[in-house]
Protein backbone atom coordinates (compact mmCIF):
# COMPACT_ATOMS: atom_id res chain seq x y z
CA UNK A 1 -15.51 -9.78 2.98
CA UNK A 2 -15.05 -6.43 1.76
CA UNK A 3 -18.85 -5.37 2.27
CA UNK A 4 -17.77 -5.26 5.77
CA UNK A 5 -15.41 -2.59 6.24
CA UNK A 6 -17.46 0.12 6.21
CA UNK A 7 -20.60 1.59 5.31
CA UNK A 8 -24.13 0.55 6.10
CA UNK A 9 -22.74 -3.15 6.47
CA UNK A 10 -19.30 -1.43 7.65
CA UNK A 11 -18.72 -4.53 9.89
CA UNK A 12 -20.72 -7.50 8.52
CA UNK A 13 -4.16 18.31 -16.14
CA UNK A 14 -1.72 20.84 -16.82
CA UNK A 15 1.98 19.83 -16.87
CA UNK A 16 4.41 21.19 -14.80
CA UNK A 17 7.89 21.55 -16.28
CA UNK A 18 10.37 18.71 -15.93
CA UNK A 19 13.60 18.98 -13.88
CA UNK A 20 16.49 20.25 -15.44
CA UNK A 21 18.38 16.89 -14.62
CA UNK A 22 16.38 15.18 -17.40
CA UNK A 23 18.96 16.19 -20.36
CA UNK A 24 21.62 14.15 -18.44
CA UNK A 25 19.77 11.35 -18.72
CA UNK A 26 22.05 8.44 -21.03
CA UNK A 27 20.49 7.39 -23.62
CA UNK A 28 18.33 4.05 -23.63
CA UNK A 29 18.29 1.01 -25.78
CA UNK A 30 15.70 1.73 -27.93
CA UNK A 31 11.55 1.59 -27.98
CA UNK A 32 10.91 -2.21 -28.13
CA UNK A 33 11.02 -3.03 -24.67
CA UNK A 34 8.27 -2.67 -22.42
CA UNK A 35 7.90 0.48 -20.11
CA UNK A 36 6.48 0.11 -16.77
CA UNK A 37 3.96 2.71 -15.02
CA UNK A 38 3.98 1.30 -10.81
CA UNK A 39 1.27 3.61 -8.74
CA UNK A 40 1.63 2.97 -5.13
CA UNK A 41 -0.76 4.31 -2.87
CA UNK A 42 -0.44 4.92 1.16
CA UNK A 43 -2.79 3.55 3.48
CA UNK A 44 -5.06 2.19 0.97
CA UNK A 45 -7.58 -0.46 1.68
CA UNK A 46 -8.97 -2.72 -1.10
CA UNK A 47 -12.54 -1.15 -0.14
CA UNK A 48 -13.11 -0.33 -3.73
CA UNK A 49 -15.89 -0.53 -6.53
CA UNK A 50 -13.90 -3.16 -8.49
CA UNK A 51 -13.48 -5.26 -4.79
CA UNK A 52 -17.08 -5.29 -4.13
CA UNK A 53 -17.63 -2.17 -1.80
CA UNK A 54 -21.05 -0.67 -2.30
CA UNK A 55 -20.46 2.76 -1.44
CA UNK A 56 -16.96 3.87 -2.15
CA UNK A 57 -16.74 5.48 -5.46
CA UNK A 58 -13.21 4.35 -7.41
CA UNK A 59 -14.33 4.85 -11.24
CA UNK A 60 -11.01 4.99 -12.74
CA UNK A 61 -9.32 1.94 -10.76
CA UNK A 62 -12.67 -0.10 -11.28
CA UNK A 63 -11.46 0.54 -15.11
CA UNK A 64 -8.19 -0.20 -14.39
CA UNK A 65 -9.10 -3.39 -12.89
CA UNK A 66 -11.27 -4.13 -15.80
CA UNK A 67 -8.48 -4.43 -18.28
CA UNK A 68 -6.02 -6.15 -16.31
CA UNK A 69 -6.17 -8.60 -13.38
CA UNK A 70 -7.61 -7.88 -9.61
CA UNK A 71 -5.47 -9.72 -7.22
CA UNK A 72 -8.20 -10.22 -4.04
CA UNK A 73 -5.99 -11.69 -1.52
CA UNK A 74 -2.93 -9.84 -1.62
CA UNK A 75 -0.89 -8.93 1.44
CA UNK A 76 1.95 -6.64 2.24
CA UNK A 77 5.04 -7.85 4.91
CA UNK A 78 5.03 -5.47 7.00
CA UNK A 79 1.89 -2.91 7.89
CA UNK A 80 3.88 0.43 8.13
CA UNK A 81 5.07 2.79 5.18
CA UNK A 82 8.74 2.12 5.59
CA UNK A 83 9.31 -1.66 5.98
CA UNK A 84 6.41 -2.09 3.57
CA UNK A 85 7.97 0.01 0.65
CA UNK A 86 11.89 -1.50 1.67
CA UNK A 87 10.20 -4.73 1.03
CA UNK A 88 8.37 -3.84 -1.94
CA UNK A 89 11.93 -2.13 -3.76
CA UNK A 90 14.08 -5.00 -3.08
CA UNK A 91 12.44 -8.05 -3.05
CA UNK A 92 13.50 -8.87 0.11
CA UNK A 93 11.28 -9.22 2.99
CA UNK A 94 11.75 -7.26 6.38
CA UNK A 95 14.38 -9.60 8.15
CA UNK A 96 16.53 -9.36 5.31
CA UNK A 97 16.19 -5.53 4.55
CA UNK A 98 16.39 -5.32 8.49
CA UNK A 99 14.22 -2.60 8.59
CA UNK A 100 11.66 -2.37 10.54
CA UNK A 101 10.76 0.96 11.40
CA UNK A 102 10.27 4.89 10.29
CA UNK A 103 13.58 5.71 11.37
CA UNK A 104 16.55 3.39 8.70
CA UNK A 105 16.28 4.85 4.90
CA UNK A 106 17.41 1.71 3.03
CA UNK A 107 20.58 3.04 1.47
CA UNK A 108 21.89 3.06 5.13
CA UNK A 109 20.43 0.28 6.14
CA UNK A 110 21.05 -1.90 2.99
CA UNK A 111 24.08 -0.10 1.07
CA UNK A 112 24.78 -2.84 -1.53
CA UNK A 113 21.11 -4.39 -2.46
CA UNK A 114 19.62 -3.85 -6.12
CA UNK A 115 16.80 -2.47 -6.16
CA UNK A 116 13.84 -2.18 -8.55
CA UNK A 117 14.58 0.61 -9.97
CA UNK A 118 18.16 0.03 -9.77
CA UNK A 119 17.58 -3.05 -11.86
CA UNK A 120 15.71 -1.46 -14.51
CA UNK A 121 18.00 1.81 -14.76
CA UNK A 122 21.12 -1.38 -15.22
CA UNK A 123 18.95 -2.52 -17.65
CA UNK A 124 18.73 0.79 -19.83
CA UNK A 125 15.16 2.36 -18.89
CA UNK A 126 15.21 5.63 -17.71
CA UNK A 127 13.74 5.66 -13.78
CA UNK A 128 11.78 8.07 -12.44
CA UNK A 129 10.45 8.74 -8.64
CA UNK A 130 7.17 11.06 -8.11
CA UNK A 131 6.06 11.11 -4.73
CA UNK A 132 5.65 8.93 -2.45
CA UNK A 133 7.46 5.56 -3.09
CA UNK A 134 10.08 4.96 -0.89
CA UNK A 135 9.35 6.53 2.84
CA UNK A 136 12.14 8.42 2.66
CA UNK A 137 11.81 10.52 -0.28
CA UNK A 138 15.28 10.86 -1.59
CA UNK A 139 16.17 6.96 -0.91
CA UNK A 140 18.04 6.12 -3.70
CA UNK A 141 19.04 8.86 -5.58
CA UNK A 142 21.83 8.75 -7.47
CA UNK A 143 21.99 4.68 -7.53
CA UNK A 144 18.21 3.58 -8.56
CA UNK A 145 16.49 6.88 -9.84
CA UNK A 146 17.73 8.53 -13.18
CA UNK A 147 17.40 11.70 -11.85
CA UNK A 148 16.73 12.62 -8.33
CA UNK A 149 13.22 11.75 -6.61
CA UNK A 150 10.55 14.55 -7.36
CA UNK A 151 8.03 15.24 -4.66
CA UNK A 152 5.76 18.29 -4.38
CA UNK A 153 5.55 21.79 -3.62
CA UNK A 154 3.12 24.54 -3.11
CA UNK A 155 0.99 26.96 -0.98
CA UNK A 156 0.11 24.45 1.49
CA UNK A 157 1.15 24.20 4.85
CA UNK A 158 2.58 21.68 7.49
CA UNK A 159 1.30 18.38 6.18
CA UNK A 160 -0.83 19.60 3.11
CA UNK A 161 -3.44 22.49 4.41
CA UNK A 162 -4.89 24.65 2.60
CA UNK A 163 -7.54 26.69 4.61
CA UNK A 164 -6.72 29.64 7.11
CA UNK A 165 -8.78 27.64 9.74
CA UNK A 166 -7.09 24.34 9.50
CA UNK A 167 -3.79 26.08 9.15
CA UNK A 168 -4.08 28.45 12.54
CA UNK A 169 -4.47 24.77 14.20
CA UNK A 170 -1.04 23.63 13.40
CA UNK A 171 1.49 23.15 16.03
CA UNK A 172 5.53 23.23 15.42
CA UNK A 173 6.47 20.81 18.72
CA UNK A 174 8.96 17.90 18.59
CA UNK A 175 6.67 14.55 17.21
CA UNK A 176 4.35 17.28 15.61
CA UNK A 177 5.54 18.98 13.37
CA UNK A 178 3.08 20.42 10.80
CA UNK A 179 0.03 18.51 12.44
CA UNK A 180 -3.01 20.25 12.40
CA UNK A 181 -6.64 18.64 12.20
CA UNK A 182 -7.38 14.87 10.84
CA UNK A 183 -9.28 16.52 7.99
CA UNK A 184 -9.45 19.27 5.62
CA UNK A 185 -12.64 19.96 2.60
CA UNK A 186 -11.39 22.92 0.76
CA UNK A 187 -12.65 24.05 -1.84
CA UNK A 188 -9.98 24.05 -4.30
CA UNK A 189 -9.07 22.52 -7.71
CA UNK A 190 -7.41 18.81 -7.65
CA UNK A 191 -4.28 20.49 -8.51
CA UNK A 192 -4.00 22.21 -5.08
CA UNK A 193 -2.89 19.57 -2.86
CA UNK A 194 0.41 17.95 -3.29
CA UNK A 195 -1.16 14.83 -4.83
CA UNK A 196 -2.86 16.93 -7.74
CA UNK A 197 1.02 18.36 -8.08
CA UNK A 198 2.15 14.82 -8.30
CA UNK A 199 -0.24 13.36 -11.17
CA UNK A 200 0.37 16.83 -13.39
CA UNK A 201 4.16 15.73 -12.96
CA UNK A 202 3.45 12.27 -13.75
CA UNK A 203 1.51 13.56 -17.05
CA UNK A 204 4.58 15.73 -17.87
CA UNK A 205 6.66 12.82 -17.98
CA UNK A 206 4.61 10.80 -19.90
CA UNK A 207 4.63 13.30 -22.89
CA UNK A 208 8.31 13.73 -22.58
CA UNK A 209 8.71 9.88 -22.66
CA UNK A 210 6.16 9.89 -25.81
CA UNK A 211 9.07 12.14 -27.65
CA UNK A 212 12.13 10.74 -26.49
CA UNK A 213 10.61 7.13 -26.96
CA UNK A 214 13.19 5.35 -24.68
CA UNK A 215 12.20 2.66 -22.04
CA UNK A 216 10.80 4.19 -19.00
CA UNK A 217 10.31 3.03 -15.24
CA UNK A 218 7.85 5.85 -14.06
CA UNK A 219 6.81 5.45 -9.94
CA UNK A 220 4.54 7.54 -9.18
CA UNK A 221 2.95 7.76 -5.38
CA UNK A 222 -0.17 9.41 -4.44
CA UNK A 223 0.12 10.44 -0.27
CA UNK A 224 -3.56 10.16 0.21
CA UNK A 225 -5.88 8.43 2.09
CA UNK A 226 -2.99 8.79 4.41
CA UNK A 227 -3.80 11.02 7.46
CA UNK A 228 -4.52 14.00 7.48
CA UNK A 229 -7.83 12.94 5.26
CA UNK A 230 -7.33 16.15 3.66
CA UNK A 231 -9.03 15.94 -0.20
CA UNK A 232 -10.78 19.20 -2.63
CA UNK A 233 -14.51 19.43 -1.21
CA UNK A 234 -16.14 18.10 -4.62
CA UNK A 235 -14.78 14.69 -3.31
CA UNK A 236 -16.54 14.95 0.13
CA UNK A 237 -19.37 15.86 -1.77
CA UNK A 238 -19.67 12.71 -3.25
CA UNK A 239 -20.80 11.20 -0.27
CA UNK A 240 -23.70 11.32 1.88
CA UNK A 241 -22.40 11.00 5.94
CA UNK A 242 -25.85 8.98 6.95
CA UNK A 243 -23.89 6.55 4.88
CA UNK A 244 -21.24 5.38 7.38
CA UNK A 245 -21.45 3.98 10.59
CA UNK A 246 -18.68 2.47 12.53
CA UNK A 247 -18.05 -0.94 13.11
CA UNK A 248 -20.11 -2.78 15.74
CA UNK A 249 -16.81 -5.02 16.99
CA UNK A 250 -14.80 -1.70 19.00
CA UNK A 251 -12.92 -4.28 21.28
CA UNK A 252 -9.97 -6.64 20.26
CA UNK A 253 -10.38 -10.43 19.58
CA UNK A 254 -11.18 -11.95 22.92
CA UNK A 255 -8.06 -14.06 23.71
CA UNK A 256 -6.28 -11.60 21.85
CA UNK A 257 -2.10 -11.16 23.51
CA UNK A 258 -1.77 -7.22 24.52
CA UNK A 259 1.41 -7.03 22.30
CA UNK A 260 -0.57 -7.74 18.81
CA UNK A 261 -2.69 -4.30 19.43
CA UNK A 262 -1.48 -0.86 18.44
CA UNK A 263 -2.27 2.28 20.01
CA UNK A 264 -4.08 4.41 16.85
CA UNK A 265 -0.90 4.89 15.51
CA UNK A 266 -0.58 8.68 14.53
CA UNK A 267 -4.14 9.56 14.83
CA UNK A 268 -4.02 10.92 18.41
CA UNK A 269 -0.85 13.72 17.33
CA UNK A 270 -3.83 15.78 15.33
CA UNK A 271 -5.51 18.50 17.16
CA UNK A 272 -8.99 18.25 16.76
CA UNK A 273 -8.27 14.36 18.16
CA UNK A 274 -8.28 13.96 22.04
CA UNK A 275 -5.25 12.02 22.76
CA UNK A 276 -6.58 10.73 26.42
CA UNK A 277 -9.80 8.76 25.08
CA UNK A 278 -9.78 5.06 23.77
CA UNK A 279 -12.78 5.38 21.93
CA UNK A 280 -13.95 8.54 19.54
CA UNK A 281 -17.44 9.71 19.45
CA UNK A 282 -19.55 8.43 16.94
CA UNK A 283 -19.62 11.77 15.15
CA UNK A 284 -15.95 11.92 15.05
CA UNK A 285 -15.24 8.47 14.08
CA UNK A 286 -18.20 8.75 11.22
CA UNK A 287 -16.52 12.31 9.53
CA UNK A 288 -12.93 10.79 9.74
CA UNK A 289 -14.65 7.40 7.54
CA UNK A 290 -16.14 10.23 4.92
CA UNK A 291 -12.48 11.82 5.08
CA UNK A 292 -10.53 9.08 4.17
CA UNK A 293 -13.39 7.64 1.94
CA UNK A 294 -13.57 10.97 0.31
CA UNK A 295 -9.40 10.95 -0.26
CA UNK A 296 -10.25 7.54 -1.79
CA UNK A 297 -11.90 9.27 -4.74
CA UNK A 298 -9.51 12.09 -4.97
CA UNK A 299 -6.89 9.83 -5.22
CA UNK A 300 -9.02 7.75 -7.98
CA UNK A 301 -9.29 10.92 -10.04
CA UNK A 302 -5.88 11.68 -10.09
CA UNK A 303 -5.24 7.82 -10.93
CA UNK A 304 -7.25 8.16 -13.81
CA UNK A 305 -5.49 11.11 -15.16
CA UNK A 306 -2.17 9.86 -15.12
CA UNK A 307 -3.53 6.55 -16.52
CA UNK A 308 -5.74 8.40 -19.07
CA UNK A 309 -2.15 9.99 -20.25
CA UNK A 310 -0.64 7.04 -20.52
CA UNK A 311 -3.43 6.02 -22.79
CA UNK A 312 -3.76 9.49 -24.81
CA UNK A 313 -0.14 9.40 -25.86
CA UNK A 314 -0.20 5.78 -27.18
CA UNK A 315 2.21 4.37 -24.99
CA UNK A 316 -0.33 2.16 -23.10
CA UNK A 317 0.10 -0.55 -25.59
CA UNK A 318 3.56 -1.38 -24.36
CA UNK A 319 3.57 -0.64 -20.52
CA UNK A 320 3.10 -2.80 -17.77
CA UNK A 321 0.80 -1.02 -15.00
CA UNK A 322 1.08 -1.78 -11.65
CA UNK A 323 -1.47 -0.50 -8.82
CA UNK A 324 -0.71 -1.24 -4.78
CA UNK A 325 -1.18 0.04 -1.55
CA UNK A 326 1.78 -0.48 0.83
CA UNK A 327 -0.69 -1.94 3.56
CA UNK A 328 -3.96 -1.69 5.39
CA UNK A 329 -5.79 0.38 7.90
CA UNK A 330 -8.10 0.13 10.47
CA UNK A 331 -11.31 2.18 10.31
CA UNK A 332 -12.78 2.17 13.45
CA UNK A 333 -12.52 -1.67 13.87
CA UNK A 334 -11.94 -3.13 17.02
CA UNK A 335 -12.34 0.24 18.13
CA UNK A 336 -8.87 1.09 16.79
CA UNK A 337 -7.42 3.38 14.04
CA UNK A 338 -4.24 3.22 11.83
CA UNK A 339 -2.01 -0.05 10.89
CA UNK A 340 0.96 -1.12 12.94
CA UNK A 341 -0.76 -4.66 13.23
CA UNK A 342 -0.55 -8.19 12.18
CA UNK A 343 -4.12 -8.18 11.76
CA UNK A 344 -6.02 -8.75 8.33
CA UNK A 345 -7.03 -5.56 8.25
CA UNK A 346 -3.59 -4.05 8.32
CA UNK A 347 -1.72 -6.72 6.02
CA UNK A 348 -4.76 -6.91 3.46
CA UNK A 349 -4.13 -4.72 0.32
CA UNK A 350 -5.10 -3.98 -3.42
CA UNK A 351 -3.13 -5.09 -5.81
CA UNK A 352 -4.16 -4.77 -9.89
CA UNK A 353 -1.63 -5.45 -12.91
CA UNK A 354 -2.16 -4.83 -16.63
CA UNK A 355 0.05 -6.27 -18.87
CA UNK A 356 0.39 -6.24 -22.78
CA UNK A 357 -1.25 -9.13 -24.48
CA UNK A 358 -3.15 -10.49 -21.17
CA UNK A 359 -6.75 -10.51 -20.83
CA UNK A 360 -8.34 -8.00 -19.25
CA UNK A 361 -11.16 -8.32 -16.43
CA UNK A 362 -10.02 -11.19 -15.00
CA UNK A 363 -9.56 -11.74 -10.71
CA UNK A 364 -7.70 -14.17 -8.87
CA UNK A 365 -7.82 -15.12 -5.18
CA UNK A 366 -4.29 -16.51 -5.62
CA UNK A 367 -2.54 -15.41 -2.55
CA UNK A 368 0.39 -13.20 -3.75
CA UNK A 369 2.48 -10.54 -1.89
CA UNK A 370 4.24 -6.88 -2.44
CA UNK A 371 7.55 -8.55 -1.79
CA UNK A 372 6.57 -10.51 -5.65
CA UNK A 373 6.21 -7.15 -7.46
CA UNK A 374 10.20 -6.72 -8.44
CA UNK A 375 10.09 -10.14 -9.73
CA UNK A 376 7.53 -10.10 -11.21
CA UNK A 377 7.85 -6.85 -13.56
CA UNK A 378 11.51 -8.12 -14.56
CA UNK A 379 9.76 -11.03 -15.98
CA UNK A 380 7.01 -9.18 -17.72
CA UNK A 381 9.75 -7.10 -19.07
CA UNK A 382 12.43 -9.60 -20.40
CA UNK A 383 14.56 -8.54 -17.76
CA UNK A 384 16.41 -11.43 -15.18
CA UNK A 385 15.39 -12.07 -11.78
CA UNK A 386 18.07 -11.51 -9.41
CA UNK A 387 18.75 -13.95 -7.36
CA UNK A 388 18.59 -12.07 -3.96
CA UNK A 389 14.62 -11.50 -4.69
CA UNK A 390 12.68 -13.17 -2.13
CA UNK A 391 9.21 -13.03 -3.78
CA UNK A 392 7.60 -14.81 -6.47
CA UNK A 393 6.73 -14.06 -10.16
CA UNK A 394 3.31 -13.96 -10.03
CA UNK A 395 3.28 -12.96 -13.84
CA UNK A 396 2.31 -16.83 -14.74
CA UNK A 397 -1.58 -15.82 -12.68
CA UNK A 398 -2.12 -13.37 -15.96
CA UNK A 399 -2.55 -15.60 -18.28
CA UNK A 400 -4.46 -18.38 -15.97
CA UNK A 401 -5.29 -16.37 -12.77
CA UNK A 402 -6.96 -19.88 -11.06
CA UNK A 403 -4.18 -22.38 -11.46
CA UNK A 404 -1.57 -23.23 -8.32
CA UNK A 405 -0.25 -21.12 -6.49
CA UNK A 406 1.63 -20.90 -3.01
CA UNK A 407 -0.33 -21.77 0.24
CA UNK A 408 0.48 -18.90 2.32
CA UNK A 409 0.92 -14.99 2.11
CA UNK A 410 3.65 -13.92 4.92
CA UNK A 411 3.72 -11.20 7.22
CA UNK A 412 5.56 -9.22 10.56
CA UNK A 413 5.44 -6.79 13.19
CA UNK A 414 7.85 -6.09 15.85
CA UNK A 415 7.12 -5.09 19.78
CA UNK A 416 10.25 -4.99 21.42
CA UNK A 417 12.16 -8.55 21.98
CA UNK A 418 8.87 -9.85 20.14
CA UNK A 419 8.62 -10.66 16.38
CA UNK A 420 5.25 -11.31 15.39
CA UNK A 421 5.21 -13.86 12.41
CA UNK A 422 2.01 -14.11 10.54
CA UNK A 423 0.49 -16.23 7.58
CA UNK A 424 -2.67 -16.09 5.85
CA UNK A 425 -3.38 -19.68 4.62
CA UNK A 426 -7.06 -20.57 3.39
CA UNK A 427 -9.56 -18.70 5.74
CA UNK A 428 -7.47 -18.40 8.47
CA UNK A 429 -4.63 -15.96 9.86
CA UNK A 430 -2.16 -17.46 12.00
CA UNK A 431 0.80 -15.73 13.98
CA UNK A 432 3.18 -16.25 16.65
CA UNK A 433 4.85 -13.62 18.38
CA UNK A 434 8.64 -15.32 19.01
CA UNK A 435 11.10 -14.09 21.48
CA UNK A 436 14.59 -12.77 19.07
CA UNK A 437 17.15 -13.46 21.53
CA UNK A 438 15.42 -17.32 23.10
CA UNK A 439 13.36 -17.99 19.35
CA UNK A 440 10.73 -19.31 21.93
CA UNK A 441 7.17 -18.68 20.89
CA UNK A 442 5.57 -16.85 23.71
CA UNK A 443 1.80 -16.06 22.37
CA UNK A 444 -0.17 -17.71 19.25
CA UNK A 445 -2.96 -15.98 17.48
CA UNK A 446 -5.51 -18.00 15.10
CA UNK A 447 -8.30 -16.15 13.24
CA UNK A 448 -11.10 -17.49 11.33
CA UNK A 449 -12.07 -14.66 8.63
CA UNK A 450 -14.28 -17.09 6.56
CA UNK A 451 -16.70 -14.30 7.33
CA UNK A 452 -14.84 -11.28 6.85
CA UNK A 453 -11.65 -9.40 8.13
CA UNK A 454 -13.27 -8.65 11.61
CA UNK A 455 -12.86 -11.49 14.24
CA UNK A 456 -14.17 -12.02 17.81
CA UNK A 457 -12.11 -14.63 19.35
CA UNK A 458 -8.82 -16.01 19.42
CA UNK A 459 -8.69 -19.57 18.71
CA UNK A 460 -5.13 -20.89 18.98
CA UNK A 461 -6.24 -22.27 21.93
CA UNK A 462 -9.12 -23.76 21.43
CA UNK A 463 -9.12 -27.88 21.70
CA UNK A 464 -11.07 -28.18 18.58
CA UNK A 465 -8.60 -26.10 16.29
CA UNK A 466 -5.56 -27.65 18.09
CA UNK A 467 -4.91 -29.37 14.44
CA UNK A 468 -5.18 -26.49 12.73
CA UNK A 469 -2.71 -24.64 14.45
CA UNK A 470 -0.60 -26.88 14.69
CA UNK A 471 -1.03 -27.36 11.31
CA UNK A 472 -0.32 -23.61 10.23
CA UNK A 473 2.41 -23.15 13.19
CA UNK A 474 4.47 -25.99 10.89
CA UNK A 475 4.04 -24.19 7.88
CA UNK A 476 4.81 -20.90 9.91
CA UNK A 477 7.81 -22.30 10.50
CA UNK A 478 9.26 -19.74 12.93
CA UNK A 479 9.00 -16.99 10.29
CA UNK A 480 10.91 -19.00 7.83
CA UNK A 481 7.96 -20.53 6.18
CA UNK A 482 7.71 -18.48 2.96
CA UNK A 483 11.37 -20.12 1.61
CA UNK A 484 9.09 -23.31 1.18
CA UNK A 485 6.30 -21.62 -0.03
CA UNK A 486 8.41 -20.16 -2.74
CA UNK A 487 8.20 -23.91 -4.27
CA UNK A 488 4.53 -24.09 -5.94
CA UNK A 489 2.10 -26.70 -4.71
């Protein structure tokens, strides 16, 4: 389980001022109704204190978790930022957003879909984007945000350096633009990277939505441990590098089809990262695990700040809080790096909710998705469910997080005239990679992770799990399966 991904078992606040938008805002409809604080995070793993993992140090999400519910098998649709967030804002999953890469912003994609925010703005909160939370940063302005999408600015430069070394590496060529090294320690105060920007404008907010006392939808979106693992030295500090080691597994699955790999995503576009190798050095792959462990805690910090806000002004009492990472990444395992899988590692994500008037501490292993998030905070909030949404409430798990729920968690990946349909169903991952044009299945995968998220062997096609996947290929159902699964057991 989580022990595994790393580590000696790796395998086994000052405010900024507010935009000047904010006095156009309309007027709500008044302080009863519940407010809504959603933190999304990019590329985070649920390799955290409050999911078991020995050595990464998450203090203020282990509290978070601690007064509202851990959801430990929660999965994401797609394992990329784009399709992931799309997903995640709509309630629709990837074939209906029909986006599936980097490269369609969903207002062009999707003109005339309601999104979250959109709902709750239609609904008379006041919606508010800071940072990261749709891939493309100004998605949505004008229709779903109250005022225009925030995101930061400062001394940095390219993609968030700091030091004169790591900024003389940066190159300004077509596919990298502002790359410099994977990493970056400076020592500098939290506030100097666009993340610490992000949580002092989150904190503004909150004391402006303390005054005006109107209903609030506040996103806020924290960059790291996206690449480049760049994080204030005190957080590298924290850990000891004899700590890591890389996974023992550094080949795929055996019996594992070509098209389900990926290629290290973006990894190989930094300089310090030799693009012709397939396998780093130990050394390498070792500091980039204490980078993005050590953006891990940054990121906590920050959490904990905006949360701690939240909590100092007295508004806590009456907001939902929602904490997810849009998917998964790969550490080293299988000898690969980044998402842009099917794989558990890649689909796997954290996922905590704290609600007014629900218990506190509790965990479920109900298997729930991103694509339930929009319905589920318009239920916590009084608000309808639109029909369009896709996803399930899974606002019922708060108040008994071990009764019923849906028998598989659904996710894709495209490569080429290939659509790779996935399920996680009990301890197994299953996924067939279907032809668009024929709908012919043309490779099946079938993963036992009773162990852990790290599997040797392919087993679709082995005679004794025959039943099994023919079992899971029913419930698959060509990537339609999750309309059935919709319907609780």
């Amino acid at each position: 389980m989580i022990l595994r991904l790393m580590a000696p078992a790796l395998c086994t606040a000052a405010a900024t001022s507010l935009p000047l938008a904010w006095a156009a805002v309309p007027a709500g409809t008044g302080s009863a109704k519940t407010n809504v604080l959603m933190i999304g995070v990019d590329d985070l793993r649920p390799q955290l204190g409050c999911y078991g993992h020995p050595i990464v140090k998450t203090p203020a999400i282990d509290r978070l978790a601690s007064r509202g519910t851990r959801f430990e098998r929660a999965y994401c649709q797609q394992a990329v930022c784009a399709p992931s967030r799309a997903s995640l804002l709509t309630g629709l999953r990837p074939d209906s957003t029909g986006i599936f890469d980097l490269e369609h912003p969903l207002r062009k994609t999707k003109p005339g879909v309601v999104s979250l925010p959109q709902h709750f703005r239609q609904n008379g909160y006041t919606t508010v984007s800071l940072g990261k939370i749709y891939h493309h940063y100004d998605d949505d302005n004008g229709i779903g945000w109250s005022v225009n999408a925030w995101h930061p600015k400062g001394d940095w430069k390219g993609r968030g350096y700091l030091s004169p070394e790591a900024q003389r590496q940066i190159v300004e060529v077509a596919g990298k633009s502002g790359i410099g090294p994977a990493w970056e320690a400076a020592d500098v105060d939290d506030g100097d990277y666009p993340d610490g920007k992000t949580a002092e404008q989150a904190v503004a907010w909150l004391e402006t939505f303390q005054r005006d006392g109107k209903p609030f939808f506040l996103a806020v979106g924290f960059l790291k441990p996206h690449l480049p693992f760049n994080a204030p030295k005190r957080y590298w500090d924290l850990y000891d590098p004899v700590q890591f080691r890389v996974c023992d597994r550094r080949t795929w699955p055996n019996g594992m089809p070509a098209c389900a790999g990926s290629n290290w995503g973006e990894l190989k576009a930094y300089t310090d990262i030799e693009d012709q190798v397939d396998r780093l050095p130990d050394a390498q792959a070792v500091r980039l695990i204490h980078g993005y462990c050590a953006c891990v805690s940054y990121t906590d910090a920050l959490i904990g700040r905006v949360v701690g806000a939240l909590d100092r002004l007295g508004l806590a009492e009456r907001t939902v809080i929602v904490l997810w990472g849009d998917h998964g990444w790969k550490l080293g395992e299988y000898g690969a790096w980044c998402k842009h899988t099917n794989l558990e590692l890649d689909t796997h994500v954290p996922l905590i909710c704290c609600a007014p008037g629900r218990k506190g501490g509790q965990r479920s292993t109900a298997l729930v998705e991103l694509v339930d998030i929009f319905p589920t905070l318009a239920e916590l909030c009084g608000l309808p469910v639109p029909e369009a949404c896709e996803g399930l409430s899974w606002a019922p798990l708060l108040d008994d997080p071990a009764r019923p729920w849906k028998e598989a968690a659904f996710s894709q990946y495209p490569r080429g005239r290939l659509m790779g349909y996935t399920l996680r169903s009990g301890p197994w991952r299953y996924t067939e990679w279907i032809d668009r044009k024929t709908g012919k299945a043309e490779f099946r995968e079938l993963y036992d992770h009773a162990a852990g998220p790290v599997s040797d062997r392919n087993l679709a096609d082995a005679p004794e799990h025959a039943a099994t996947a023919n079992r899971l290929s029913a419930r698959l159902d060509g990537g339609k399966g999750w309309t059935s699964c919709r319907r609780l057991r």
